[in-house]
C-alpha atoms as a PDB file:
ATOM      1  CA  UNK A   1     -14.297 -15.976  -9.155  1.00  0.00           C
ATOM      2  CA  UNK A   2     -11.072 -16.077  -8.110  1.00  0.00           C
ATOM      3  CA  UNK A   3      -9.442 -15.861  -4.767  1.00  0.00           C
ATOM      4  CA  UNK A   4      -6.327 -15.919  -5.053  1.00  0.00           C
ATOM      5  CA  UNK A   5      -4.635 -12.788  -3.439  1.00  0.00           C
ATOM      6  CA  UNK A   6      -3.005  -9.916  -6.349  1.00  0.00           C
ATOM      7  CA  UNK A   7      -1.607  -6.775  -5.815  1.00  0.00           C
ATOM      8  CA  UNK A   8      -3.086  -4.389  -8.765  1.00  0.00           C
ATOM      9  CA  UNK A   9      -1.881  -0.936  -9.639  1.00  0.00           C
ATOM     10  CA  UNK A  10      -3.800   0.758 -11.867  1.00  0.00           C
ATOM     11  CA  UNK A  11      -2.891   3.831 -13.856  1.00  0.00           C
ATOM     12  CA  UNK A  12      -4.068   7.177 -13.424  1.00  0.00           C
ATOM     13  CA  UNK A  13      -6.114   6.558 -16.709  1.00  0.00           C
ATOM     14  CA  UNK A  14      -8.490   4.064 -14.980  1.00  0.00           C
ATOM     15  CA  UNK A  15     -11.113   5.885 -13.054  1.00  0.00           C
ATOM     16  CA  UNK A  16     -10.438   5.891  -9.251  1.00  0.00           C
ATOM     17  CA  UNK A  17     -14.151   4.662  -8.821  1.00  0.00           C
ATOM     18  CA  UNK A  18     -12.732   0.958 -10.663  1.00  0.00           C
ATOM     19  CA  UNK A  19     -10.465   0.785  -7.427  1.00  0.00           C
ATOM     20  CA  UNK A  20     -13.471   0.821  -5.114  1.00  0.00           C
ATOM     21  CA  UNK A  21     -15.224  -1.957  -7.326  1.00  0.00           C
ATOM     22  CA  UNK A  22     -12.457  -4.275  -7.458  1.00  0.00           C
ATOM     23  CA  UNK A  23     -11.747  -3.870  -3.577  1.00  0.00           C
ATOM     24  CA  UNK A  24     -15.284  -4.896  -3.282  1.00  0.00           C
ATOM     25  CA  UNK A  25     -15.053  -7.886  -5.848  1.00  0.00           C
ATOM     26  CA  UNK A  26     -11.889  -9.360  -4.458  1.00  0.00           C
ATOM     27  CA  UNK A  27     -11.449  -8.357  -0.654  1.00  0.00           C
ATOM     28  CA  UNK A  28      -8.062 -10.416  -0.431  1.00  0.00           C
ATOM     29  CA  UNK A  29      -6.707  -8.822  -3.055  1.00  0.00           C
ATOM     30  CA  UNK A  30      -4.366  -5.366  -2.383  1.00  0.00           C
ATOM     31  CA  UNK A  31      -6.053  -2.629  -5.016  1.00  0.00           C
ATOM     32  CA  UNK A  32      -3.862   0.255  -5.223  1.00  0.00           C
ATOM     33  CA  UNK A  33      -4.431   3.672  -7.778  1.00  0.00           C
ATOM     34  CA  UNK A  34      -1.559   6.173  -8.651  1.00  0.00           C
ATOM     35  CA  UNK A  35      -3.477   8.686  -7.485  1.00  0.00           C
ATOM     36  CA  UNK A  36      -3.589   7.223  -3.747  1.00  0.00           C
ATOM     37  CA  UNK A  37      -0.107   6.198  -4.208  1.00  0.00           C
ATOM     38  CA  UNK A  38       1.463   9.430  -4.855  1.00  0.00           C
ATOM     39  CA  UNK A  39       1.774   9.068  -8.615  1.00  0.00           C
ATOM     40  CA  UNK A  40      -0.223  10.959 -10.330  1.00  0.00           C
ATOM     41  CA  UNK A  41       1.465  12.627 -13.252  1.00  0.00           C
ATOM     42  CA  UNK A  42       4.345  10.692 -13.081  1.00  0.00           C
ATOM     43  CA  UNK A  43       6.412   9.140 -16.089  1.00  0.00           C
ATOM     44  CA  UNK A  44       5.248   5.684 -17.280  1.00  0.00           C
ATOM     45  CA  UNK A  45       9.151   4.447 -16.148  1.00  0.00           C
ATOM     46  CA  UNK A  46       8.619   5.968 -12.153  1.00  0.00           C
ATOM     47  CA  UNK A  47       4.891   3.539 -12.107  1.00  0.00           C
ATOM     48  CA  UNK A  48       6.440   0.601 -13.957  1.00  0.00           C
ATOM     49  CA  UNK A  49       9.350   0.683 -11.110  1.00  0.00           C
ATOM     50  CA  UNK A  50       6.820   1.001  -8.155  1.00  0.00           C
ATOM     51  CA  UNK A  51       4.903  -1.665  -9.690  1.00  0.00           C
ATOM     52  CA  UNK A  52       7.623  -3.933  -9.662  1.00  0.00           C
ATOM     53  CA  UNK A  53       8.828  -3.136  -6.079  1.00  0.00           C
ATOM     54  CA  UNK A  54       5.828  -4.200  -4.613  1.00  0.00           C
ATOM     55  CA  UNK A  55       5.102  -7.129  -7.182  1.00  0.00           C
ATOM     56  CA  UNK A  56       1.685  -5.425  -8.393  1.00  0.00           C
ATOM     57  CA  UNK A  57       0.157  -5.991 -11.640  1.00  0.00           C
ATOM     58  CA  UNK A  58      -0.140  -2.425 -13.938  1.00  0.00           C
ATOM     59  CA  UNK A  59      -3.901  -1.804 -15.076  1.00  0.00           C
ATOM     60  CA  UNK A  60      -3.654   0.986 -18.046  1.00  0.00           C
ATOM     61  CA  UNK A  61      -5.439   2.342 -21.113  1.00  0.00           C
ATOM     62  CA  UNK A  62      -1.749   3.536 -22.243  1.00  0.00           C
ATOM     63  CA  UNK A  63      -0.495   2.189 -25.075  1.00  0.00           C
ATOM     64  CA  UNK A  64       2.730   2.269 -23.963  1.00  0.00           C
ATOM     65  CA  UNK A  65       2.670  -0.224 -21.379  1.00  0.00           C
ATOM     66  CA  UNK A  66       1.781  -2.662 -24.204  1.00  0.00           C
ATOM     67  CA  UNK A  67       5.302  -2.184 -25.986  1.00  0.00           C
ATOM     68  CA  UNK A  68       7.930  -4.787 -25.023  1.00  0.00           C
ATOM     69  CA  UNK A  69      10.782  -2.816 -26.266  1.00  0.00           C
ATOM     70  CA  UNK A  70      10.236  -0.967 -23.359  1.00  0.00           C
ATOM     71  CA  UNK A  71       8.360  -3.502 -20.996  1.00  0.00           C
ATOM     72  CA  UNK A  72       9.933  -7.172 -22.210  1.00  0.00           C
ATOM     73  CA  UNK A  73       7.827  -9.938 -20.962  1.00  0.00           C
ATOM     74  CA  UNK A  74       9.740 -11.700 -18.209  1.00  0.00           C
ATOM     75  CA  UNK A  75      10.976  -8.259 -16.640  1.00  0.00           C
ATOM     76  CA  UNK A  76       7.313  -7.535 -15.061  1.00  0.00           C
ATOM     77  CA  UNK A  77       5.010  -8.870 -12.305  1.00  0.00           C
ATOM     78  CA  UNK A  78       2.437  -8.889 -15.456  1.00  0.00           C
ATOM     79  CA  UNK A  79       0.589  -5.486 -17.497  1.00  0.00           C
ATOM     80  CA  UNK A  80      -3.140  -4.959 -18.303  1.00  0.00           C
ATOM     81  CA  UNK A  81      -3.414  -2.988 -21.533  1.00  0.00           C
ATOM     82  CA  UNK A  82      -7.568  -1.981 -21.982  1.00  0.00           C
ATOM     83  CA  UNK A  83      -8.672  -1.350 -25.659  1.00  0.00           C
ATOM     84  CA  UNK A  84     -12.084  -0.933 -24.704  1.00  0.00           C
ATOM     85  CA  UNK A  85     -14.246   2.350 -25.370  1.00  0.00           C
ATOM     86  CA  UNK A  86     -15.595   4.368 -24.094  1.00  0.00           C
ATOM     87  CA  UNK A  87     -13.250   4.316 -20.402  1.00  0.00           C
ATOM     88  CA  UNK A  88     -15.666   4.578 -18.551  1.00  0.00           C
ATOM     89  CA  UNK A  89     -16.019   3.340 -14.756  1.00  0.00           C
ATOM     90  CA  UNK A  90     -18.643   0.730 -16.257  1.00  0.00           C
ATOM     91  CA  UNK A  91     -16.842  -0.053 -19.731  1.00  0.00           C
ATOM     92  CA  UNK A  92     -13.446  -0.713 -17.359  1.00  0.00           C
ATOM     93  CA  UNK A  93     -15.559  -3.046 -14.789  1.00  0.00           C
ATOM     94  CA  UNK A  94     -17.135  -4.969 -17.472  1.00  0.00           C
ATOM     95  CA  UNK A  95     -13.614  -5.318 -18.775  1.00  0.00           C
ATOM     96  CA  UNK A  96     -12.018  -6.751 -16.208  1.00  0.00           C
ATOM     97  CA  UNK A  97     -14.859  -8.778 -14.835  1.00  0.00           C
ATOM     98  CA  UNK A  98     -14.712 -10.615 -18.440  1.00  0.00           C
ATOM     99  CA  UNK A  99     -10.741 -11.115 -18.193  1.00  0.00           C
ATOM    100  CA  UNK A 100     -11.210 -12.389 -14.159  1.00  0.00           C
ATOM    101  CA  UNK A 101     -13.726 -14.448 -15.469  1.00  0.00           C
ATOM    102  CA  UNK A 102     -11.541 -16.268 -18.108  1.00  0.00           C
ATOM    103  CA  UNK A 103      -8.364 -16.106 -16.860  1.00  0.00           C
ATOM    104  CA  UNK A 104      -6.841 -17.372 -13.560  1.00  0.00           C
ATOM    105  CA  UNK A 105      -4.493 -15.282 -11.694  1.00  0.00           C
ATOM    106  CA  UNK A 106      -1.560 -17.596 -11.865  1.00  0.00           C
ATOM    107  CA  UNK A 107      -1.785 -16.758 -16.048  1.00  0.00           C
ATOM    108  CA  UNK A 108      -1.296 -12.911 -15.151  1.00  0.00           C
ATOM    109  CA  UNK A 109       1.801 -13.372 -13.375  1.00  0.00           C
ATOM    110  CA  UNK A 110       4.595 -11.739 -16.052  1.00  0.00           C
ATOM    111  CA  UNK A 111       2.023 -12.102 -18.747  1.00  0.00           C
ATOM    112  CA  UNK A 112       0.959  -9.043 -21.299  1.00  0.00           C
ATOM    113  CA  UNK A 113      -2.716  -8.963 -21.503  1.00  0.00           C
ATOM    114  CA  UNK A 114      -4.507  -6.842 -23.618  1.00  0.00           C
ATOM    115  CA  UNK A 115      -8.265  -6.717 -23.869  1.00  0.00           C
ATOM    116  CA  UNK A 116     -10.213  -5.200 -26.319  1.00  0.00           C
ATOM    117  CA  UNK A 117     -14.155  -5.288 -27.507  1.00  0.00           C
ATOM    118  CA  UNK A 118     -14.401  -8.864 -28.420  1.00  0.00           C
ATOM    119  CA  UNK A 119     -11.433 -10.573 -26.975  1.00  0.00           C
ATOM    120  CA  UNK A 120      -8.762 -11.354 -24.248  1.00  0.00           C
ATOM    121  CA  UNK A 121      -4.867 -11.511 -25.718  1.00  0.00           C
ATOM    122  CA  UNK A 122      -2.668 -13.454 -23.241  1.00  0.00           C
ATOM    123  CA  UNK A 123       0.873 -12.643 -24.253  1.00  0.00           C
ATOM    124  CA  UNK A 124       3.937 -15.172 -21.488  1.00  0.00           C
ATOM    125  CA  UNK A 125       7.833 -15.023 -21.942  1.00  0.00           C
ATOM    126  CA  UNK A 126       8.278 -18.261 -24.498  1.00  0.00           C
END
């Protein structure tokens, strides 16, 4: 496992209770949810921007995130796009614990990841 310390935002689409799991996975890391942030309901833009202030990672189910027209690789701290089903607290923490399992934290750094059933899609700036 890795130890290395991350700051992770994830999106009001992750269940809260995936917050408590991670904080319990990787103590040095900082774990922060929209909701607990002040987010909730805000645009995709407002998150992105707090994300980037505080050099956190986004954690989201939204599509959106995943499009860089909008999010260019390079111009983030790094984006986690899930593609798993159902999103459940234990679908998400299988999720992740596969991607922190095959993937060091240094590769998330301004990377586009996007995980889905079967497989882990590392996206850098060429």
């Amino acid at each position: 496992m890795p130890d290395q310390a991350l700051h992770l935002l994830l999106d009001q689409n992750i269940p809260e209770a995936v917050a408590g799991w991670l904080r319990g996975k990787f103590s040095v890391w900082q774990i922060s949810h929209v909701k607990e942030m002040g987010l909730a309901g805000k645009a995709d833009s407002e998150i992105f921007l707090w994300a980037q202030a505080r050099h956190a990672i986004v954690i989201s189910y939204d599509e959106d995130f995943a499009d860089t027209r909008s999010f260019p690789l390079g111009s983030h701290f790094g984006i986690i796009r899930l593609r798993v089903w159902p999103t459940t607290v234990e679908a998400t923490s299988a999720a992740l614990e596969r991607l922190f399992r095959q993937v060091l934290p240094d590769d998330l750094h301004g990377s586009l990841v996007i995980i889905d059933q079967e497989k882990i899609r590392l996206r850098r700036k060429p």
